[in-house]
Protein backbone atom coordinates (compact mmCIF):
# COMPACT_ATOMS: atom_id res chain seq x y z
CA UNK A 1 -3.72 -60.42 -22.99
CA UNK A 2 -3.28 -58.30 -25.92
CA UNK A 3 -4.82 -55.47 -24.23
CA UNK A 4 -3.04 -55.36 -20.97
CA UNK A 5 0.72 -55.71 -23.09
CA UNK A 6 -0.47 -52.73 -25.11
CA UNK A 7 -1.65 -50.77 -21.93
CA UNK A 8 1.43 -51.38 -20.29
CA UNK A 9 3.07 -50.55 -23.53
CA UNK A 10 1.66 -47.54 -23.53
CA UNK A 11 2.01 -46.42 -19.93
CA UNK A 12 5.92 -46.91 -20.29
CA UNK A 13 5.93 -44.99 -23.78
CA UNK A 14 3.80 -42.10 -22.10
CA UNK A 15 6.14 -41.69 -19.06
CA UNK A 16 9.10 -41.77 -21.53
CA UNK A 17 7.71 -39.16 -23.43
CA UNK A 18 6.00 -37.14 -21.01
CA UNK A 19 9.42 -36.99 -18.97
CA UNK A 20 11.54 -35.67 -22.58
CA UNK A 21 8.87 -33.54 -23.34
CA UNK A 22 9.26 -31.73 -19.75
CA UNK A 23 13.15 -31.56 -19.85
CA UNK A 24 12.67 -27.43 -20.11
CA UNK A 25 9.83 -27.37 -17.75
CA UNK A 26 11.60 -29.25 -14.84
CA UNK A 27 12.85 -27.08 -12.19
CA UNK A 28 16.21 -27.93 -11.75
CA UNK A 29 16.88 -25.62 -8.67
CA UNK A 30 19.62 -27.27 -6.17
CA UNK A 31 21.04 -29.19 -8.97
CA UNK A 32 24.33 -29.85 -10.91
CA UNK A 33 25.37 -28.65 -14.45
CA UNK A 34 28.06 -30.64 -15.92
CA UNK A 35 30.24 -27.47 -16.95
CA UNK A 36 30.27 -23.90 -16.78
CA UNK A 37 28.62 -22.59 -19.81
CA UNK A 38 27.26 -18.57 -19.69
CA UNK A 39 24.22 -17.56 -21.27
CA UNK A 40 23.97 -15.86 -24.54
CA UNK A 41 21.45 -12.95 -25.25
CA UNK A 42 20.30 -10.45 -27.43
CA UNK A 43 18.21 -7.14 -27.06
CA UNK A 44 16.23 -7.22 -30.25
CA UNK A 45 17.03 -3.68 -30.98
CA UNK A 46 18.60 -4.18 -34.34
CA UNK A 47 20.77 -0.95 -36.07
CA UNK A 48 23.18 -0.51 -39.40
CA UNK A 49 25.59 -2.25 -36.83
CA UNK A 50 23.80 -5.06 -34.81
CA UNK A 51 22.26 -5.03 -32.00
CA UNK A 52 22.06 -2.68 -29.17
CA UNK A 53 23.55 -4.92 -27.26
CA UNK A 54 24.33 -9.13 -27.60
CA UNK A 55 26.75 -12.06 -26.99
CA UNK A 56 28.07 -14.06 -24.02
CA UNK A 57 26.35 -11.92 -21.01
CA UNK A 58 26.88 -14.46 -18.13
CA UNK A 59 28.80 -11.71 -16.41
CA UNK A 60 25.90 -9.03 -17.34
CA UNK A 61 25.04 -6.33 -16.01
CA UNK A 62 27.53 -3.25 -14.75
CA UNK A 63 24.29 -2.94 -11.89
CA UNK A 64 24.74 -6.29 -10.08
CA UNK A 65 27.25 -6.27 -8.17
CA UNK A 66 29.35 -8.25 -6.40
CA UNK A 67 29.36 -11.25 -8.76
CA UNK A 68 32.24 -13.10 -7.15
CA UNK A 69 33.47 -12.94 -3.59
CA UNK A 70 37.01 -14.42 -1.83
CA UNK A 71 36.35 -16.28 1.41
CA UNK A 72 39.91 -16.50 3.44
CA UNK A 73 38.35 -19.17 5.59
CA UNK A 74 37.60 -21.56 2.62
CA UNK A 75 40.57 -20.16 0.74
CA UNK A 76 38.35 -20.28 -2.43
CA UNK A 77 36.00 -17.83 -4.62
CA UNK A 78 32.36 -18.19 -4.60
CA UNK A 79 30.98 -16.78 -8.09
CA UNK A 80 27.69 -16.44 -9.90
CA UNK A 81 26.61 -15.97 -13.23
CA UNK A 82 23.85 -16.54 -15.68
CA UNK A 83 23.78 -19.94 -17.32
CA UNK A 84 22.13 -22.36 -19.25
CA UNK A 85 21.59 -25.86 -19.71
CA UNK A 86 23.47 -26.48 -22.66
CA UNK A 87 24.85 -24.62 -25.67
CA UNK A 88 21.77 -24.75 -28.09
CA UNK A 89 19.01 -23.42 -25.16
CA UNK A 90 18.58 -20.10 -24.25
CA UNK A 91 17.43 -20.97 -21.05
CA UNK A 92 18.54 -18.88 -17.80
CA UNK A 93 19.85 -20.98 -14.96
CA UNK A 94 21.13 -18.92 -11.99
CA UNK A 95 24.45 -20.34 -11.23
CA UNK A 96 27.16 -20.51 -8.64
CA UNK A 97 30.41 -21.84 -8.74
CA UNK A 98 33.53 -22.03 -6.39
CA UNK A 99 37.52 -21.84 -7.04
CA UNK A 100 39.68 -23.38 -4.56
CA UNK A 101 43.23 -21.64 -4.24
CA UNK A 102 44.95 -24.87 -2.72
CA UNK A 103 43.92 -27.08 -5.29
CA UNK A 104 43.24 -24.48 -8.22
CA UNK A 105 40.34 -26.81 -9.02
CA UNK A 106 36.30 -25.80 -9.72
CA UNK A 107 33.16 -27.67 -8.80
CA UNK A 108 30.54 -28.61 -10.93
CA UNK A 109 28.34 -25.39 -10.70
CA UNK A 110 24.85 -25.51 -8.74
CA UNK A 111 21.82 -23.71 -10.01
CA UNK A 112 20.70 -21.85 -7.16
CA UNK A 113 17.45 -20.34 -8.97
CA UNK A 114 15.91 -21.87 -12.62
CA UNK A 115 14.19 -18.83 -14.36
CA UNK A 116 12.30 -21.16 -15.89
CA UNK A 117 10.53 -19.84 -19.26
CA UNK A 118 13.59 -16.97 -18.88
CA UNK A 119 16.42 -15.96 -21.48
CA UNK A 120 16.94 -12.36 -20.35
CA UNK A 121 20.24 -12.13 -18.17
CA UNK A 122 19.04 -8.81 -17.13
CA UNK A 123 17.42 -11.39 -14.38
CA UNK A 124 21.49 -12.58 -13.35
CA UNK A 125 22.08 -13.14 -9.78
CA UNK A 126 24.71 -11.26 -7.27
CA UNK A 127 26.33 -12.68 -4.14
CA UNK A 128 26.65 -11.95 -0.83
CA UNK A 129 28.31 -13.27 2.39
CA UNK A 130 28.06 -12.68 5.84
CA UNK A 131 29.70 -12.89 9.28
CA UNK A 132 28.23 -16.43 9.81
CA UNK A 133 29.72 -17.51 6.35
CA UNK A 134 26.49 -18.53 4.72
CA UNK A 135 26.17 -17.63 1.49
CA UNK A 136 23.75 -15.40 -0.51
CA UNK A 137 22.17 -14.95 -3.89
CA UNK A 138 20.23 -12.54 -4.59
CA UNK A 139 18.22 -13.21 -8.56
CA UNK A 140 17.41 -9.44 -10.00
CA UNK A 141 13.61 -9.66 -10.78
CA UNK A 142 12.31 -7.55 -13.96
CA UNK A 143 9.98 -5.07 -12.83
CA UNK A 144 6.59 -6.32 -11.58
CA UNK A 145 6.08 -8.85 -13.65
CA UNK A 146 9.26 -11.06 -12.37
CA UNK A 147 9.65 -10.37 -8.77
CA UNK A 148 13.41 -10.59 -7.64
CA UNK A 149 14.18 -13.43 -5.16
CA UNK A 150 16.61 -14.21 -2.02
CA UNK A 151 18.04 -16.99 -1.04
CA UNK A 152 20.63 -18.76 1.73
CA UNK A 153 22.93 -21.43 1.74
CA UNK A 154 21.91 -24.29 3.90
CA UNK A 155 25.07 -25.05 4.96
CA UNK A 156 28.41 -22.10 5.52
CA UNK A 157 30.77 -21.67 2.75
CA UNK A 158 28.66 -24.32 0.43
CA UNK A 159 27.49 -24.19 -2.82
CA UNK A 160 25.60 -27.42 -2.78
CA UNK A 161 22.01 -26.35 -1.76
CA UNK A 162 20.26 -22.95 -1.22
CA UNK A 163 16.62 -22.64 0.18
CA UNK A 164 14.57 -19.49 -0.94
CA UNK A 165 13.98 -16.47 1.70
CA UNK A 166 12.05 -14.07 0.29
CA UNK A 167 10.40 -13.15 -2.95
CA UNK A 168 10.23 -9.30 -3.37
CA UNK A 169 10.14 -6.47 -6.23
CA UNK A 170 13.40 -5.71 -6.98
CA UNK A 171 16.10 -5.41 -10.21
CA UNK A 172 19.72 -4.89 -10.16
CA UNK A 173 20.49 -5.62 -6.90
CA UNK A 174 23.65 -4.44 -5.60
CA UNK A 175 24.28 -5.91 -1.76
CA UNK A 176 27.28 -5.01 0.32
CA UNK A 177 27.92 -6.26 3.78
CA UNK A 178 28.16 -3.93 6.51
CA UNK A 179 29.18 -3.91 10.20
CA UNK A 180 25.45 -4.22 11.14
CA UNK A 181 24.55 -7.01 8.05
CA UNK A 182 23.32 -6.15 5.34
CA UNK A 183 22.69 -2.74 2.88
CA UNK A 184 20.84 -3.06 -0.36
CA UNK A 185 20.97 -0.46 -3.25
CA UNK A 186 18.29 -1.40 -6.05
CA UNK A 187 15.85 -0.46 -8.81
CA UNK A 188 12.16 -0.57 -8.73
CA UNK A 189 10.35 -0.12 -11.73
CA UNK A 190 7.51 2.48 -11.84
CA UNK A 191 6.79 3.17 -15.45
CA UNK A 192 10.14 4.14 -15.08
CA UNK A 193 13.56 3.14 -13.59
CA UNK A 194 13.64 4.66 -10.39
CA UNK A 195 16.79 3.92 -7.30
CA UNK A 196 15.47 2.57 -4.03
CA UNK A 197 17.62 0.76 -0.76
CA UNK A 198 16.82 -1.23 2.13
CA UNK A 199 18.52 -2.77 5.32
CA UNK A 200 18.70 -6.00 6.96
CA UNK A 201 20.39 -7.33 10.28
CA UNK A 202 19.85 -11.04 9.54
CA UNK A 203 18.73 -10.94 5.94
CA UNK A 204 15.16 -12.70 6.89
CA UNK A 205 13.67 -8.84 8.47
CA UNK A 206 14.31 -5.79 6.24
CA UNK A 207 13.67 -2.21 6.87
CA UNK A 208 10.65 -0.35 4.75
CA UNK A 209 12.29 0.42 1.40
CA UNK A 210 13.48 3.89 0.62
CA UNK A 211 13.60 6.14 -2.72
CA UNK A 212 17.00 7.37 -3.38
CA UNK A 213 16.14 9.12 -6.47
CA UNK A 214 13.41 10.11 -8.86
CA UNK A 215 14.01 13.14 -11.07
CA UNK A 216 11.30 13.72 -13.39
CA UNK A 217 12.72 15.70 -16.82
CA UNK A 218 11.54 16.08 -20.73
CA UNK A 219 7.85 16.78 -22.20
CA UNK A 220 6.55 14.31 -20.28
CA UNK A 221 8.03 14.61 -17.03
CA UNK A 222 9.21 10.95 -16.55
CA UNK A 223 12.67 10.00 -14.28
CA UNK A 224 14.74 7.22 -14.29
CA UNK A 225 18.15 6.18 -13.49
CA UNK A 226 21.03 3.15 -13.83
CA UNK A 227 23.54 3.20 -10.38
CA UNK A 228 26.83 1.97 -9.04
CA UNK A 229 27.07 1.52 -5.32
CA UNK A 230 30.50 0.72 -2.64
CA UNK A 231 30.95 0.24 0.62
CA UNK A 232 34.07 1.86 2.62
CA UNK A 233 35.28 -0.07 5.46
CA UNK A 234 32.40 -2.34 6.51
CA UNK A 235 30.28 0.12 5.79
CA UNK A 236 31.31 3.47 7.47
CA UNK A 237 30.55 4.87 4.26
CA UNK A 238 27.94 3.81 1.93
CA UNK A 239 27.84 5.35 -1.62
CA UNK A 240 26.17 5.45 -4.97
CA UNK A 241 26.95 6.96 -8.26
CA UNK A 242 23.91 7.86 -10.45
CA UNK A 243 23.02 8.93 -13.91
CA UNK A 244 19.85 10.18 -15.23
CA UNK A 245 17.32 9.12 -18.01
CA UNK A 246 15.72 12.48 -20.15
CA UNK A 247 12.26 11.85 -20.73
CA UNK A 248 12.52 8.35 -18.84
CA UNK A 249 14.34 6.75 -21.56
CA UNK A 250 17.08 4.88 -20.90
CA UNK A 251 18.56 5.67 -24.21
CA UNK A 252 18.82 9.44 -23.13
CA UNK A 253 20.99 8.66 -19.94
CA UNK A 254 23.70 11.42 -19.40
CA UNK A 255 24.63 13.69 -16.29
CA UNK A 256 26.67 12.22 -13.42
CA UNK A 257 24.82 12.38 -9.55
CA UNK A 258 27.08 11.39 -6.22
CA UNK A 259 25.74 10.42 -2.61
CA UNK A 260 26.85 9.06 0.18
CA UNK A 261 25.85 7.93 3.43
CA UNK A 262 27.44 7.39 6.76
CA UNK A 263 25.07 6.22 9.30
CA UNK A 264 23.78 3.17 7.28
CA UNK A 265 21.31 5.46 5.01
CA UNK A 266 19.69 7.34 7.96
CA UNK A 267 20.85 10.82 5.86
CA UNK A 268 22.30 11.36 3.09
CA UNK A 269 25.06 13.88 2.11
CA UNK A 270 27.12 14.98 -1.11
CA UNK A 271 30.66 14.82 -0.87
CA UNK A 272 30.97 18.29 0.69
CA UNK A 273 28.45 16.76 3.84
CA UNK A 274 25.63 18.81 2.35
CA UNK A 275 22.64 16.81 3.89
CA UNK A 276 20.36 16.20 0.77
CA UNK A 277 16.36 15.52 1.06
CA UNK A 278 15.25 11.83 -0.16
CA UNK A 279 14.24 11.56 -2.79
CA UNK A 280 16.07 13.42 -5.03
CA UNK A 281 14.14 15.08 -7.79
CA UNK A 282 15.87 18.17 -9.12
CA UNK A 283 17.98 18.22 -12.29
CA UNK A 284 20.49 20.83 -10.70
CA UNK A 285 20.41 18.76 -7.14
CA UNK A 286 23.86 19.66 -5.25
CA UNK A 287 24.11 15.67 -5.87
CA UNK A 288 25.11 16.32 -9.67
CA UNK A 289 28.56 16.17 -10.26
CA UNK A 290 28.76 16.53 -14.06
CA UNK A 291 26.11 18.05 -16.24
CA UNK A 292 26.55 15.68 -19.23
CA UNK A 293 23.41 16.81 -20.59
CA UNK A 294 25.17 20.49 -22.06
CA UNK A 295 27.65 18.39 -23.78
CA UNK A 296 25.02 15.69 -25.16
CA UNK A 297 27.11 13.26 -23.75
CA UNK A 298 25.54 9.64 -22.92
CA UNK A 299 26.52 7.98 -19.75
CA UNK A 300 27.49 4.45 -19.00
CA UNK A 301 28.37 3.51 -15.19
CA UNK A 302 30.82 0.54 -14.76
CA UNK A 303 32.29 0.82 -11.57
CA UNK A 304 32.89 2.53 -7.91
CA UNK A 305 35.83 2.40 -5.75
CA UNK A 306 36.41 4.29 -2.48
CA UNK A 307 40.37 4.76 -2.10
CA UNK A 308 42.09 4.80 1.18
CA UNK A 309 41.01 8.13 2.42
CA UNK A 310 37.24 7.26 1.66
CA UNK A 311 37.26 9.20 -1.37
CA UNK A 312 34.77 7.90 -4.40
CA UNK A 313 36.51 7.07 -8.01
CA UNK A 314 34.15 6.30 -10.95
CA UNK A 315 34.78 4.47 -14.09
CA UNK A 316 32.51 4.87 -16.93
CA UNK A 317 32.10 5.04 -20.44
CA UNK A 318 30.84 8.52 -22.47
CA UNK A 319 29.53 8.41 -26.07
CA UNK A 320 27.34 10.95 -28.00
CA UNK A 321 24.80 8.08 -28.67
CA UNK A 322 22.94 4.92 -27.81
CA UNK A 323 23.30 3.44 -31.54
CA UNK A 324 26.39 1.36 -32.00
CA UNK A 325 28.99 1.91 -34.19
CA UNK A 326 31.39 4.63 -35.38
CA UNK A 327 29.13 7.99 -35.85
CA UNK A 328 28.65 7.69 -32.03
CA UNK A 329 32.23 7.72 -31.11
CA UNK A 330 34.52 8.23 -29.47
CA UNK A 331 33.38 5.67 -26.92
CA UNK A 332 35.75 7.15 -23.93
CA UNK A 333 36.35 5.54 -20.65
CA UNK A 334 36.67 8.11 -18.19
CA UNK A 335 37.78 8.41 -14.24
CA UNK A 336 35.84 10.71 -11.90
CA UNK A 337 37.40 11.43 -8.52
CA UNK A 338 37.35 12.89 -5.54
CA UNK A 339 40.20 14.75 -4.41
CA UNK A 340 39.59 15.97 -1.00
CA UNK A 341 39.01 19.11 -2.33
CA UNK A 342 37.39 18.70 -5.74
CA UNK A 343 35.88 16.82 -8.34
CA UNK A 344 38.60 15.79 -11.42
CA UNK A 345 38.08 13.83 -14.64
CA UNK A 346 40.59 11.79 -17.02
CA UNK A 347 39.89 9.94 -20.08
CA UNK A 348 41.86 6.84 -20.10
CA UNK A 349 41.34 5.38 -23.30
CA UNK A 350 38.48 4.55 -25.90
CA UNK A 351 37.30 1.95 -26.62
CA UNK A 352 34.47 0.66 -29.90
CA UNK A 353 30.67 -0.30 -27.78
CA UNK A 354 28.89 1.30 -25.26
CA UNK A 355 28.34 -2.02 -23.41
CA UNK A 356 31.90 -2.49 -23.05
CA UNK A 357 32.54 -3.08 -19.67
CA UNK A 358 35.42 -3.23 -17.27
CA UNK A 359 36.63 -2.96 -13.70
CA UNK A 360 38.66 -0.31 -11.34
CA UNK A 361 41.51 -2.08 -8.65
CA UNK A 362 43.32 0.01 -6.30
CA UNK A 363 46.65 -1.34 -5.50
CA UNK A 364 49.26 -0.19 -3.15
CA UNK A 365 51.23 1.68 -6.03
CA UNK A 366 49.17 1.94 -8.85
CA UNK A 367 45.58 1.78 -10.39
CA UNK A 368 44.57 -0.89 -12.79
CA UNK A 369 41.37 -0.94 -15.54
CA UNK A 370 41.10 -4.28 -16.58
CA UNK A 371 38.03 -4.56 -19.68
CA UNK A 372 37.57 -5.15 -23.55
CA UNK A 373 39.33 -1.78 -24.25
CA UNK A 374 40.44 -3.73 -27.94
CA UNK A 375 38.77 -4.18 -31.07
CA UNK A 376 37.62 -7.63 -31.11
CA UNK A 377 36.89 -10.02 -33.96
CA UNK A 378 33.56 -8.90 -34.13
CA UNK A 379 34.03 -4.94 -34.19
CA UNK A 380 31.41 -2.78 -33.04
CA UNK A 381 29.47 -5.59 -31.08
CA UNK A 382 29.72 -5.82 -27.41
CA UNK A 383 33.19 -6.44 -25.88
CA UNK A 384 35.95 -6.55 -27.42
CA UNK A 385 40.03 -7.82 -26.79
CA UNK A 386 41.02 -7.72 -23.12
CA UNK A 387 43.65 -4.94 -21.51
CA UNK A 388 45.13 -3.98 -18.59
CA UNK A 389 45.60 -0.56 -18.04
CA UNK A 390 47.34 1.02 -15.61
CA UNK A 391 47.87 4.51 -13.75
CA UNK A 392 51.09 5.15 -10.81
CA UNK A 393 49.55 8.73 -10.28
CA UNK A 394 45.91 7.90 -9.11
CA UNK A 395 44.62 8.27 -12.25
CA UNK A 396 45.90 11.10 -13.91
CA UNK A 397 47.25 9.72 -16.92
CA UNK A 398 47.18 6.27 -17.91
CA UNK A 399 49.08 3.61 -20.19
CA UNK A 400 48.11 0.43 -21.35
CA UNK A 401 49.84 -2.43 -19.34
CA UNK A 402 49.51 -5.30 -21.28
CA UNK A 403 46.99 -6.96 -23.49
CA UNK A 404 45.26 -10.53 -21.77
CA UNK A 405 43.31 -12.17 -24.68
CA UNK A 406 44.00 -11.58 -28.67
CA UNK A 407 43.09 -13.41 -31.79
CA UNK A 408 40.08 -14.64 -29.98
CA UNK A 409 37.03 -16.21 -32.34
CA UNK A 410 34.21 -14.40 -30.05
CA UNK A 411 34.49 -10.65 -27.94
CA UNK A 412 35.14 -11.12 -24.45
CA UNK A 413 32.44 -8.91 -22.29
CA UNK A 414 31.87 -8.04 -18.68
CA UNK A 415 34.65 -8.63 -17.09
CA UNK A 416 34.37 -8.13 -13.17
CA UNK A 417 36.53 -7.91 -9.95
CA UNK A 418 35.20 -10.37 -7.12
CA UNK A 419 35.31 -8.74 -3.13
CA UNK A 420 38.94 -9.38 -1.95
CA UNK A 421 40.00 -10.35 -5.24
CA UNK A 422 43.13 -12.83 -5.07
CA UNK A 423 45.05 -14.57 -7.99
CA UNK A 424 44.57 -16.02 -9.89
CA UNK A 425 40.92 -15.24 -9.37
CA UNK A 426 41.47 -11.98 -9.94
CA UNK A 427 38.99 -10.82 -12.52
CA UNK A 428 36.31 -13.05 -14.10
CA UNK A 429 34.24 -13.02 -17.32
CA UNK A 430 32.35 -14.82 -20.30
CA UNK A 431 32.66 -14.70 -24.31
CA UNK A 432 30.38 -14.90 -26.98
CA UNK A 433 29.52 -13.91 -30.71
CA UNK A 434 27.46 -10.69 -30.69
CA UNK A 435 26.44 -10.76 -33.90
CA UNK A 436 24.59 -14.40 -33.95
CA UNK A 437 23.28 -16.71 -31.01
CA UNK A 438 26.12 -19.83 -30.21
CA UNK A 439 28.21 -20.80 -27.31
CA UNK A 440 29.59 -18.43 -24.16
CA UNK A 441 32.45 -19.62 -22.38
CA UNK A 442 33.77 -18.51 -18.84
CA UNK A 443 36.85 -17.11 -17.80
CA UNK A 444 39.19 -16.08 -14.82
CA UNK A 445 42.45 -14.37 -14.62
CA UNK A 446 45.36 -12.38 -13.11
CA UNK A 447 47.41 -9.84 -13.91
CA UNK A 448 50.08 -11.35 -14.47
CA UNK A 449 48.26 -12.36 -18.09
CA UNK A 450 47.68 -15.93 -16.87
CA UNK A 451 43.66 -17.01 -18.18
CA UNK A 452 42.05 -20.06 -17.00
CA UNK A 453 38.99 -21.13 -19.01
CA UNK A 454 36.32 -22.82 -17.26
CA UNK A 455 35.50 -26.63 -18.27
CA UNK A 456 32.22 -25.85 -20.43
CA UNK A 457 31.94 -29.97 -19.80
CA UNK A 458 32.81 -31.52 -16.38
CA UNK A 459 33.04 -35.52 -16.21
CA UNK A 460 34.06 -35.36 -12.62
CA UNK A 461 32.80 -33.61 -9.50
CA UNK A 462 35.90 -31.40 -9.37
CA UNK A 463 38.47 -30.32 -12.59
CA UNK A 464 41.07 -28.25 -12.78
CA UNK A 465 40.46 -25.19 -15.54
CA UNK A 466 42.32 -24.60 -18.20
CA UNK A 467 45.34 -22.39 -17.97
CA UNK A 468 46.94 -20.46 -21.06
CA UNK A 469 49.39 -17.60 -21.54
CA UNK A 470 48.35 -15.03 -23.96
């Protein structure tokens, strides 16, 4: 009798344990997180002031892109992001969200992919949406070694369950919809970081992937390069801007590169319809638009808008080194546009981190930068105080609007514009300490300087967020 209580006994205690033990090893794809909470990282590459980069990166990286996306059938915003379980795990969870205008409430977020034994947000997800309203996420991958993954709503304009489509090499996916489905700009690494793109009608078949871009430069000969991609008008103009890594390093990136296509990547022209040769491998390629390098300027991409005439605008950061802190300053965020006739530049204002990042809107009237253009209460770490700036004569000189956040605890980083942006959904972001590992909170906003803050704990299915003036 004895025996068979203490078997029993110990069965019970064994599942118990067995089942607390494996809370990080459960895959908790297709399930609920009780609040939005963003995942906090750090690069390890430590100097006089911090790390190379750290802090509240749900919103990371400038190179996936779209994050967020307006549906006017569903009247709300589907967003992803890079989570995590709770606030003491550094634990990636690939999450989606949505924002419903009528009711300004959020659901309790879904994780749509669990990176598992990942804490590198470099693995975030983007989002994409179709004709058919089913929605995508695509999960960046890391080289070989994590393969980047697709996956599909079950059901249109729901967040509730996605089923996996494909597993495939990719990192920093950037997927735009097109009149013919779907175009894919991305990176492949080959000992290096090198641009590749691919097409899809229905997402399931995709064309044989392409090399964009390759140029091989230092004592060794190695390439690599970080992009920013648009799409004009469904598509009848696709376009990526491109910098370029000396000696493969990532550290040495500098020079500014332009190409576009309009015949869904079939060729490939610069700006002036030169027809270019894939891939491109020259230094002095008619692609270059700035040679950075002569000035030993770094480069930092953000983000590309087309304006109405089809014309590309860049916003990006320059800095004379990868280090953070003052001796590489000024950290200056610059516009480069097309004109119709020619290429023009504008420094708009400066800002303290390399890895501060922003977006560009085109309104009607005017031009807005909204980003972490402030010091922030921890200077020289990654983000900053958020500003609106604004420009009434596309972008030749600019003032600062207003300023959203201030006396924050944490810098606010990564702030991004969703497709068809509408308030108050306007831009989105997350917030953490850079300089040690803690809690990352998500926001949304307008510009009218309204902030919601997203409930980092959810009782109920639906809540509203909460909304502050600055």
């Amino acid at each position: 009798m004895i025996s068979c209580r203490f078997s029993v006994f110990l069965t019970v205690f064994l599942f118990f344990g067995n089942l607390l033990l494996s809370q990080d090893t459960l895959d908790l794809r297709n399930t609920k997180i009780n609040g939005y909470r963003g995942i906090w990282f750090e690069l390890n590459q430590k100097y006089t002031y911090g790390d190379k980069y750290s802090g509240g990166l749900g919103t990371y990286t400038a190179k996936h892109i779209p994050l967020a996306v307006y549906s006017p059938k569903a009247d709300k915003t589907f967003f992803v992001y890079g989570g995590t379980p709770s606030e003491d795990k550094r634990h990636l969870l690939c999450m989606i969200g949505s924002f419903d205008h009528k009711t300004l409430t959020v659901n309790k977020p879904t994780v749509v992919y669990d990176k598992m034994d990942v804490d590198d947000p470099h693995d975030n997800p983007v989002i994409y949406m179709g004709d058919d309203d089913h929605i995508w996420v695509f999960v960046s991958g890391r080289g070989t070694k994590r393969k980047g993954i697709k996956l599909r709503s079950t059901e249109p304009l729901s967040i509730e369950k996605f089923e996996m489509v494909a597993e495939e090499e990719f990192t920093y996916p950037q997927v735009w919809h097109t009149d013919t489905g779907f175009f894919h700009f991305f990176t492949k690494y080959t000992g290096v970081r090198e641009l590749y793109f691919e097409t899809s009608t229905n997402g399931t078949e995709w064309s044989p992937t392409q090399k964009l871009a390759g140029i091989p430069s230092g004592e060794n000969n190695r390439s690599g390069h970080y992009q920013v991609s648009s799409s004009f008008k469904g598509g009848e103009k696709l376009a990526t801007f491109f910098n370029r890594h000396n000696n493969g390093h990532p550290d040495a990136r500098t020079d500014l590169y332009y190409l576009q296509s309009e015949d869904n990547g079939k060729t490939w022209t610069t700006v002036q319809q030169y027809t270019l040769l894939l891939p491109i491998h020259s230094i002095d390629s008619p692609a270059r638009v700035i040679d950075y390098d002569s000035q030993k300027k770094n480069v930092y991409l953000k983000d590309m808008r087309f304006d109405q005439n089809g014309h590309p605008i860049l916003l990006y950061i320059t800095s004379n080194g990868h280090e953070p802190g003052p001796k590489n300053r000024p950290y200056e965020w610059r516009i480069t546009k097309w004109t119709g006739k020619n290429w023009e530049t504008t420094v708009v204002c400066s800002s303290d981190h390399n890895y501060d990042m922003g977006s560009l809107y085109l309104e009607k009237d005017s031009w807005k930068i909204v980003g972490p253009t402030e010091p922030g209460p921890q200077k020289y770490g990654t983000g900053g105080e958020i500003a609106v700036w604004i420009s009434r004569d596309k972008g030749e000189h600019w003032k600062k609007e207003k300023q959203i956040t201030s006396s924050s605890p944490w810098n606010h980083s990564y702030v991004r514009r969703p497709i068809r942006a509408k308030a108050p959904f306007q831009f989105f972001w997350a917030n953490g300490d850079p300089q040690k590992f803690g809690k990352s909170e998500l926001f949304f906003g307008d510009f009218n300087g309204t902030i919601y803050k997203l409930p980092y704990t959810m009782n109920a299915n639906t809540e509203k967020p909460i909304k502050s003036h600055n």
